[in-house]
Each structure stands twice: as C-alpha cells, then as structure tokens.
Protein backbone atom coordinates (compact mmCIF):
# COMPACT_ATOMS: atom_id res chain seq x y z
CA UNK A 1 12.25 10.00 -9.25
CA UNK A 2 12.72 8.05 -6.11
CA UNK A 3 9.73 5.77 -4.75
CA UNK A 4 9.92 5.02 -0.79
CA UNK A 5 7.82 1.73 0.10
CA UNK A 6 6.56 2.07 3.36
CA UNK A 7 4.64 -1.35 5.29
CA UNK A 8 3.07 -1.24 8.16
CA UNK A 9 3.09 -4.13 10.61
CA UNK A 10 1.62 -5.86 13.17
CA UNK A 11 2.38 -9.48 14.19
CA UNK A 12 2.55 -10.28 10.69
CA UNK A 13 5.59 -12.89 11.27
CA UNK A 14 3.36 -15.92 9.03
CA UNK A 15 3.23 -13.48 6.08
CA UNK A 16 6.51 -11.81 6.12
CA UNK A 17 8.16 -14.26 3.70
CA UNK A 18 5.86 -13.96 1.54
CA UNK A 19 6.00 -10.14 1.44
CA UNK A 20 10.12 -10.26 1.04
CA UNK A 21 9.61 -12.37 -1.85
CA UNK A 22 6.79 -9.59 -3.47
CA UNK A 23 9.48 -6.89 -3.08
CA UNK A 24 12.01 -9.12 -4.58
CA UNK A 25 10.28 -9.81 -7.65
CA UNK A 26 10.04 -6.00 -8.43
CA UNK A 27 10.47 -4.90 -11.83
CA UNK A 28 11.87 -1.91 -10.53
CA UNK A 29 12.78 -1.94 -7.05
CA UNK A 30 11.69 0.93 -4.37
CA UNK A 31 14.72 3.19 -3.65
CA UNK A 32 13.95 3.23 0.34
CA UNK A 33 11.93 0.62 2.34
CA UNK A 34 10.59 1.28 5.59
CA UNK A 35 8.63 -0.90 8.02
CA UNK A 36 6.57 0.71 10.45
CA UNK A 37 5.85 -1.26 13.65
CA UNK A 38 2.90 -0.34 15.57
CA UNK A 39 3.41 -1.85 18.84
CA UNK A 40 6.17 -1.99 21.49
CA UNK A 41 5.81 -5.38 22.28
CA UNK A 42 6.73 -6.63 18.76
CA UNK A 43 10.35 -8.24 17.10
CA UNK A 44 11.55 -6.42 13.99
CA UNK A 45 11.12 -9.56 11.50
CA UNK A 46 14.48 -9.87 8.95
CA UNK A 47 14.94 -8.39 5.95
CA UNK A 48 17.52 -10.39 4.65
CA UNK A 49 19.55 -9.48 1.73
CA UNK A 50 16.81 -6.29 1.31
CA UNK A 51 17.93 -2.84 2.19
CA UNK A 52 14.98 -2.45 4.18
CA UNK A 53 15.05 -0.02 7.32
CA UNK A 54 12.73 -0.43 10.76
CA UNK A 55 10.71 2.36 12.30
CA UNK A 56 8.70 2.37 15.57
CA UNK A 57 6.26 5.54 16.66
CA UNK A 58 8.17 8.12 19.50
CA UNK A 59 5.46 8.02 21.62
CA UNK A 60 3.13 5.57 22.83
CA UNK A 61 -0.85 5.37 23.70
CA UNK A 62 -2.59 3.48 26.04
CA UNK A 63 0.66 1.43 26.48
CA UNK A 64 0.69 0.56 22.41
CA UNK A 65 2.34 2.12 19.45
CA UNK A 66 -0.55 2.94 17.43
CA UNK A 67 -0.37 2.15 13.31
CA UNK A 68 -0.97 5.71 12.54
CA UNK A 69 1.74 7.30 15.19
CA UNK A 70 4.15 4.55 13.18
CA UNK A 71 3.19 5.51 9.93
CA UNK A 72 3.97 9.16 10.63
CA UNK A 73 7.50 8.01 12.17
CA UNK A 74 8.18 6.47 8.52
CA UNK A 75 7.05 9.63 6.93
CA UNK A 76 9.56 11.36 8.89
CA UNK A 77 12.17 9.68 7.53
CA UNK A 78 10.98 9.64 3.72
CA UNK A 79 14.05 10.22 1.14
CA UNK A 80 11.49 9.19 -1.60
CA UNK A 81 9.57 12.12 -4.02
CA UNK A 82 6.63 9.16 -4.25
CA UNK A 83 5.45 7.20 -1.29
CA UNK A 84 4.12 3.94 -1.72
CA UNK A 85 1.97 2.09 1.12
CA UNK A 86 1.30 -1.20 2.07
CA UNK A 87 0.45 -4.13 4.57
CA UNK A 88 2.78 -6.47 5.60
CA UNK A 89 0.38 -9.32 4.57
CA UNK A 90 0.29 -8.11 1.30
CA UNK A 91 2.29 -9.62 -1.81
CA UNK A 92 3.15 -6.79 -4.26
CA UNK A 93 2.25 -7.29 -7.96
CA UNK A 94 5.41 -7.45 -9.94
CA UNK A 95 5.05 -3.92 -11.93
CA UNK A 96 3.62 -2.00 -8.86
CA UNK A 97 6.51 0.20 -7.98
CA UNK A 98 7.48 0.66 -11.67
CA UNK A 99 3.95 1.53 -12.29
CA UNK A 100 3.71 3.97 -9.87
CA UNK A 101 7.13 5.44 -10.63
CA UNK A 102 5.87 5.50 -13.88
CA UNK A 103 2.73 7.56 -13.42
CA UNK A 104 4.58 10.22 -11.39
CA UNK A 105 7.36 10.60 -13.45
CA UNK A 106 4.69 11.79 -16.72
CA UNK A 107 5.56 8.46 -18.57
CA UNK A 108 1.99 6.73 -17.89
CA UNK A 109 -0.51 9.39 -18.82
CA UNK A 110 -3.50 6.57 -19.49
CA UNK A 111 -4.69 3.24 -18.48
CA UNK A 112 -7.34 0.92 -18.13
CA UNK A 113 -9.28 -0.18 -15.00
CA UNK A 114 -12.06 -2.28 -13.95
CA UNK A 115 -14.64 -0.45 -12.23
CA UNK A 116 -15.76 -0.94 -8.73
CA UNK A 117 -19.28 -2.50 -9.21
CA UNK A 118 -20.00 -3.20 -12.91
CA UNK A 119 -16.75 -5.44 -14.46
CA UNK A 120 -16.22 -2.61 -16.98
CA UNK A 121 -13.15 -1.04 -17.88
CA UNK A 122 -12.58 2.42 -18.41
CA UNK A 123 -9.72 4.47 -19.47
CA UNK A 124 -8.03 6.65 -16.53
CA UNK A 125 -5.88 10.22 -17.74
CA UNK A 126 -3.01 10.69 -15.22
CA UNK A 127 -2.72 14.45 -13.69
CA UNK A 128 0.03 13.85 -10.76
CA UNK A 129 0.95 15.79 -8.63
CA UNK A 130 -2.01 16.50 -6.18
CA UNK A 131 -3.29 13.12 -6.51
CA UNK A 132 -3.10 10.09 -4.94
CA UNK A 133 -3.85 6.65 -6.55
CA UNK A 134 -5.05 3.91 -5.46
CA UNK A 135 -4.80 0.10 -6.49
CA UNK A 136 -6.63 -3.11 -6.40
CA UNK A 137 -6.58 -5.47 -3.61
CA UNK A 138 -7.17 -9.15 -3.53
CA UNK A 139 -8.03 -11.40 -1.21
CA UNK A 140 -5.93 -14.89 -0.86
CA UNK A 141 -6.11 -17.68 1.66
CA UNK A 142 -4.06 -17.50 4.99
CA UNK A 143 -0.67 -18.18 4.77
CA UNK A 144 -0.68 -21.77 6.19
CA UNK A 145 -2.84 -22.82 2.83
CA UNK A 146 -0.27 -21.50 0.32
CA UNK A 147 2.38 -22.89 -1.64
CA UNK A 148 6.20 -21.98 -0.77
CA UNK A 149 6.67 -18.16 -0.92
CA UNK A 150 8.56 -18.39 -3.94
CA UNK A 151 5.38 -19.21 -5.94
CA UNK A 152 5.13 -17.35 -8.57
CA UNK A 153 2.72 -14.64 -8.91
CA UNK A 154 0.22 -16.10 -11.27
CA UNK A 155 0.42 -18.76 -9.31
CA UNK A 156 -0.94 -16.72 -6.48
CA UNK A 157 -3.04 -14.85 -7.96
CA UNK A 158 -5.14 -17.97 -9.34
CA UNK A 159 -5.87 -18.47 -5.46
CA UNK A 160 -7.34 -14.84 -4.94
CA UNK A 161 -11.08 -14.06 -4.78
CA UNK A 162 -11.61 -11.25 -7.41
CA UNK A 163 -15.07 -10.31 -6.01
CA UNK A 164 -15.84 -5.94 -6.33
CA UNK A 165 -15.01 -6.08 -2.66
CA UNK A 166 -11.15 -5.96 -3.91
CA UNK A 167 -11.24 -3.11 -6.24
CA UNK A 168 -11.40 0.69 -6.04
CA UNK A 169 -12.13 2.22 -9.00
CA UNK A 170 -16.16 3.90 -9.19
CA UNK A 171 -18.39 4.57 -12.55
CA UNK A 172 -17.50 8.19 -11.68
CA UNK A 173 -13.79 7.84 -12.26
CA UNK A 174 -13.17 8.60 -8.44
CA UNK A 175 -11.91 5.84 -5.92
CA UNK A 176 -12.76 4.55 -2.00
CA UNK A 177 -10.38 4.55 0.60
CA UNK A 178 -8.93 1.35 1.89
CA UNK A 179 -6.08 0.39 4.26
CA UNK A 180 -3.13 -0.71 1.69
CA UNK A 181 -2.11 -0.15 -1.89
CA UNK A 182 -2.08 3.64 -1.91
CA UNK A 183 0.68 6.20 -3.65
CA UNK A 184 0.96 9.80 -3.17
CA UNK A 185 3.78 12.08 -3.76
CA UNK A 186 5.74 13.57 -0.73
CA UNK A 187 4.06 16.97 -1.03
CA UNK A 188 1.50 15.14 0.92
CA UNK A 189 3.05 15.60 3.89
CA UNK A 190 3.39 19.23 3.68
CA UNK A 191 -0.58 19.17 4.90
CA UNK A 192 0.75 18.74 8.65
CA UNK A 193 -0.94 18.88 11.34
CA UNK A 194 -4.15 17.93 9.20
CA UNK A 195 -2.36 14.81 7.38
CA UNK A 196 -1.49 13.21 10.49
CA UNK A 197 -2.89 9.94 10.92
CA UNK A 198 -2.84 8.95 14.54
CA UNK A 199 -4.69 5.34 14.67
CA UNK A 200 -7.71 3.64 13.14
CA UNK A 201 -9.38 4.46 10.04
CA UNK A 202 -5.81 6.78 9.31
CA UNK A 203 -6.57 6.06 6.03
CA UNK A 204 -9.87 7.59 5.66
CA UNK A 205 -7.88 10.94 7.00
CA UNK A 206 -5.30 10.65 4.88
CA UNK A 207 -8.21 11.37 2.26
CA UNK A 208 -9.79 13.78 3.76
CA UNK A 209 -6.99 15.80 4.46
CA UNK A 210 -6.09 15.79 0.90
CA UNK A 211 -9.20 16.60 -0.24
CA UNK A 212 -9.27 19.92 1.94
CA UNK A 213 -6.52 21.01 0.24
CA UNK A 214 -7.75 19.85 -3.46
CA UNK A 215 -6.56 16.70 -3.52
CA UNK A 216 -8.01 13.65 -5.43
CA UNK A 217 -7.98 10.01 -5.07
CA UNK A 218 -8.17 8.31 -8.58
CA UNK A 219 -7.93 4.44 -9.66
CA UNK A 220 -4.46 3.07 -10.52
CA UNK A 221 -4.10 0.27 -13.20
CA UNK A 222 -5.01 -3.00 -13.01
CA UNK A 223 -1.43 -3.90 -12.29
CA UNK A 224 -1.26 -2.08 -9.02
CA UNK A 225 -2.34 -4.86 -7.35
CA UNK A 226 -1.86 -6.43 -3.76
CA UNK A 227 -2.57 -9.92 -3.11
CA UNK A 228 -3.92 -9.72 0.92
CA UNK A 229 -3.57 -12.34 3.13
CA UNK A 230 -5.18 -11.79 6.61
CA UNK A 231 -7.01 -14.14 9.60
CA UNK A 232 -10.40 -13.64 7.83
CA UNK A 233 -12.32 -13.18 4.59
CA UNK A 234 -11.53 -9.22 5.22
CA UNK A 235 -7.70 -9.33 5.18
CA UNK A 236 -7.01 -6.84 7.99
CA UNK A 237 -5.61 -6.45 11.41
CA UNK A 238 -6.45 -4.41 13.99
C-alpha cells in the first residue's frame, strides 16, 4: 500500500528544515511527497536529497492561490492508495507514516489514545476504509528558539506544550477537525464536487463531505503526532 504525504505551504521558509529533517527520520518513508503552495508570489523551498515534488493551484482568487485550490492540485496528482496531510511547520513523529500505512493495510486493528479533555486512554478498533484518522498535534516554540534541526525528536518533543488543546480524540470515541495531521484513503476523493476544499476552514469540509457519504473521523495513536511550530501560541497561518 502506497502512502502519498501531501504539505501545504505558505511562507514557511524558517520551518522548512526542520520539516525535511521530520520526513527524513521516517521509519518508513512516504512513497510520493507533494508540497502544495498556496500563493503565486511564493519560492518553491528545496528538497534536497528528498524525492519530493511541487504543486501550485491552476487558478487563482483574488490575485492569490488559495490553500484549498492547492490542496486539490496535489490531490490531482495522488499515486498513493492513503493520503497523508500536513503543515509545513510541522515536524512528523518518527512512526507516523508507518503507522498510518499500518492501519490501512489491516496490520493495526487496536490502539491506545489519550482522550481529548480527561488524560484517559482508551482503546481505538480500526475499520478502514471509509474512515479518516486523525492525530495529535503539539505545540513547540518558533523556530528561532530551537536547537539545530537535527535534534532529535525527544528532544523536541520535551519543548512542546501537551495541553488538550493538541489532541483530538473525544470520550465518545469520535474526533474534531483540525488543519494538519489527517489520513484518509484515496477513495476520498471520489466525493467530487462535494470534497473540494476551496480555502479556509477546507478542513472542516473535508469532514463534512465525508460524513454525507458515511464517513467517520476517528482518533489515531498516540504516535501520530505533529510537533507545530507557528508565529503564535495557535500554530497556524492564514
């Protein structure tokens, strides 16, 4: 089973570095990467020595490349039968893609997760296939207050706040939307025109859509976790 990674970005140039060195420390590395720029104006950053492929919307709005419209460009050119999202201020825990793969592919059927509000853990039954998971995500400080980007991740993940405002899982088993950290298989896309995110809050209709057609967002393990850097406490861009 092939997993694409897809980031989106948006003058993310501080963080970049530190993302490259999240994707290299993969136990199992993504079979397609794709970064989705969302805005004319900006410079494809380097992947290096990563096989990592950039994508820009075909049309613009209001003179910008809106993050949805980019998105959907990367879904268009998907090879991967599980899609993988993220931000590119986000460092990728090292099992995420192999945990994800892992899920899809029947060989993770349970896990434990801590619960949104409580601290609990409870134990998760996998049913993929017309669900889409969704992991944990930390906040760290800004780039400029972190060591080197090869730190290691426990190293990084000392720094993070682990406050409830970082996790997904509810007492009901079920899980909140947020803007990174997501996996879904390709069939997703088959919900066109309705699973077309076109700008903000895409990732609330990205939900919605899915659950329309029966779809159901559930908590991924523990160690599908992001580590989120951003300009404030909130970690995003807009």
């Amino acid at each position: 089973m092939k997993v694409t990674l897809i980031i989106a970005f948006y003058d993310q140039y501080q963080e970049w570095p530190y993302v490259l060195e999240g994707i290299r420390w993969q136990t199992v590395q993504p079979h397609q990467i794709l970064l989705a720029i969302d805005h004319s104006s900006q410079q494809a950053p380097v992947f290096g020595d990563l096989p990592g492929r950039v994508v820009r919307s075909a049309s613009e709005h209001d003179g910008v490349y809106s993050r949805g419209a980019a998105l959907n460009a990367a879904f268009a050119k998907c090879q991967g039968d599980v899609i993988v999202t993220t931000d590119a201020d986000c460092i990728l825990s090292p099992r995420l893609i192999e945990t994800y793969k892992g899920i899809y592919e029947g060989k993770l059927r349970a896990w434990t997760y801590t619960v949104h509000d409580t601290g609990k853990r409870q134990i998760i039954t996998a049913i993929p296939g017309q669900e889409m998971y969704i992991g944990a995500r930390h906040w760290i400080p800004k780039p400029e207050k972190l060591p080197g980007p090869d730190a290691k991740w426990l190293a990084l993940d000392a720094l993070s706040s682990h406050d409830r405002r970082g996790f997904r899982g509810k007492p009901d088993g079920g899980a909140s939307v947020w803007g990174c950290n997501m996996a879904f298989t390709s069939k997703a896309l088959e919900l066109e025109p309705e699973f077309k995110p076109e700008g903000k809050h895409q990732d609330a209709k990205w939900y919605h859509a899915m659950e329309k057609y029966g779809w159901e967002a559930r908590p991924s393990p523990d160690q599908c976790a992001v580590l989120h850097m951003g300009p404030n406490f909130e970690g995003a861009y807009y």
